[in-house]
Protein backbone atom coordinates (compact mmCIF):
# COMPACT_ATOMS: atom_id res chain seq x y z
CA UNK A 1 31.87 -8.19 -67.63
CA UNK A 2 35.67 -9.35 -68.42
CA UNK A 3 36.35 -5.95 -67.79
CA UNK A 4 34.97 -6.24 -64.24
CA UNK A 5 36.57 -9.59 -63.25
CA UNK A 6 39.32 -8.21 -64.70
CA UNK A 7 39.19 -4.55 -62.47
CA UNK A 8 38.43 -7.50 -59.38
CA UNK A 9 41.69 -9.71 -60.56
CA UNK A 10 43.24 -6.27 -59.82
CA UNK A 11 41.94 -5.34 -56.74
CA UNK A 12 42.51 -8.64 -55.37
CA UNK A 13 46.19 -8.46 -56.83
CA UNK A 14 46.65 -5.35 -54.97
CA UNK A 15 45.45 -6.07 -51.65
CA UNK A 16 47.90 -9.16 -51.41
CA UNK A 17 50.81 -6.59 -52.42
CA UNK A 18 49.87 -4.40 -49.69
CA UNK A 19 49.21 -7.58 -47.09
CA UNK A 20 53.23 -8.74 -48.79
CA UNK A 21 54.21 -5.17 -48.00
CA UNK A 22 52.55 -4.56 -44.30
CA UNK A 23 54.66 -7.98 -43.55
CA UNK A 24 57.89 -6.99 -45.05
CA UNK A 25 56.77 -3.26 -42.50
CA UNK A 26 56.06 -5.44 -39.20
CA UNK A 27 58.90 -7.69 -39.79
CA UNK A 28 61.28 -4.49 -40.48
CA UNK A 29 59.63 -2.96 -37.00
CA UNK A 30 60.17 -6.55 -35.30
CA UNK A 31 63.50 -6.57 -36.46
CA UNK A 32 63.91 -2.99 -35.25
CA UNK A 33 62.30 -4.20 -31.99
CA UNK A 34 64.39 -7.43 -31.40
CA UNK A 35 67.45 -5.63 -31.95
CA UNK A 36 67.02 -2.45 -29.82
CA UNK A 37 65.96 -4.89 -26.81
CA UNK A 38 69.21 -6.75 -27.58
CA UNK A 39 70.89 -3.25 -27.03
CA UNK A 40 69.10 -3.01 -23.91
CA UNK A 41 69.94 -6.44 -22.60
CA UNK A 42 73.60 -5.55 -23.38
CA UNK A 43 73.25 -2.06 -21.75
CA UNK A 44 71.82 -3.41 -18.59
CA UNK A 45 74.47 -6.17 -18.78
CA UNK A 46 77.17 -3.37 -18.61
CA UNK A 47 75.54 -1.72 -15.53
CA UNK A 48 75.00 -4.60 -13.88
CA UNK A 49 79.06 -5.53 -14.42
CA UNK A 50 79.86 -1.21 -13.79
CA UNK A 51 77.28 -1.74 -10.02
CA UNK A 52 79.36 -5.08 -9.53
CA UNK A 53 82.35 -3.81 -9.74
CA UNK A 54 81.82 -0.89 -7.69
CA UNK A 55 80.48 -3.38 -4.72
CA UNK A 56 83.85 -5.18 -4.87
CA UNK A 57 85.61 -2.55 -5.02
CA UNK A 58 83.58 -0.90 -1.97
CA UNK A 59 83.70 -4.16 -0.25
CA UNK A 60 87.57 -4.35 -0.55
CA UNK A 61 87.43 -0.85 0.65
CA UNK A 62 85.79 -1.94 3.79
CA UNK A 63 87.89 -4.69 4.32
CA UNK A 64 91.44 -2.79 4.07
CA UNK A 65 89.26 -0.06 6.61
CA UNK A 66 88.58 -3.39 9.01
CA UNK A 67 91.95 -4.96 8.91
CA UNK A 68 93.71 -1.09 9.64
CA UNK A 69 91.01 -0.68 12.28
CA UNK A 70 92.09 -4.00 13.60
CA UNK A 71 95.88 -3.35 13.50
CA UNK A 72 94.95 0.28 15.26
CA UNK A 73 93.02 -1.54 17.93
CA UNK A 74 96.41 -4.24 18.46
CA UNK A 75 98.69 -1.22 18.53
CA UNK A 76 96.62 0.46 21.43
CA UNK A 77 96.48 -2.56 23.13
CA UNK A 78 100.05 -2.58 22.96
CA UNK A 79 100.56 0.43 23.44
CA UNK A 80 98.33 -0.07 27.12
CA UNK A 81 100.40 -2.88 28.06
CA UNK A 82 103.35 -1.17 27.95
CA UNK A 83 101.58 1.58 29.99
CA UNK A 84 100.68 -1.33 32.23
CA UNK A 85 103.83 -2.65 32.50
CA UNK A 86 105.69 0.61 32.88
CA UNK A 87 102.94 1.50 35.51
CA UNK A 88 103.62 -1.42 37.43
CA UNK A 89 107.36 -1.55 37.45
CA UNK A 90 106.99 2.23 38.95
CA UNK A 91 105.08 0.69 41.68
CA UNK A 92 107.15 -1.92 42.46
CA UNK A 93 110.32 0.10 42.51
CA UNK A 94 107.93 2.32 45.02
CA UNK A 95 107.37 -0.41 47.50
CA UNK A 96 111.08 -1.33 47.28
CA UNK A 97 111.68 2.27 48.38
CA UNK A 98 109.21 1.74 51.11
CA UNK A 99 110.26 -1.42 52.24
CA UNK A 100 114.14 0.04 52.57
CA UNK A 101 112.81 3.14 54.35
């Protein structure tokens, strides 16, 4: 009989050692867990910065492309009025012509 309480003092013994060690295991793996998702978290953090960046940069892009598109479109409009101008003078200097004839 003492021999069997003593074989169930055991068994009991042992099955809290292996519950102590199957918590020391899941809080290892939750460990492990918590720190690859904080790897993750920073690793998404970077490509959300790296896909930020890249928009600004993109958008500035587009910008300098507007404001040289806009200075292109003043120049031609310059460029027309001068035309114009030149056109117009020609014509004038026509009908003086005509007008002395």
């Amino acid at each position: 009989n003492a021999d069997k309480s003593e074989f169930k003092a055991d068994k009991k013994e042992a099955k809290q050692d292996a519950k102590k060690a199957n918590k020391k295991a899941d809080k290892s793996a939750f460990k492990a867990n918590k720190s690859e998702v904080k790897a993750d978290k920073k690793e998404a953090k970077q490509e959300a910065k790296k896909a930020d960046k890249k928009d600004k940069a993109d958008k500035s892009d587009l910008k300098a492309d507007k404001k040289a598109a806009k200075a292109d479109k003043k120049e031609a409009k310059q460029e027309a009025k001068k035309a114009d101008k030149k056109d117009n003078d020609g014509n004038d200097d026509n009908s003086a012509d005509k007008d002395a004839k």
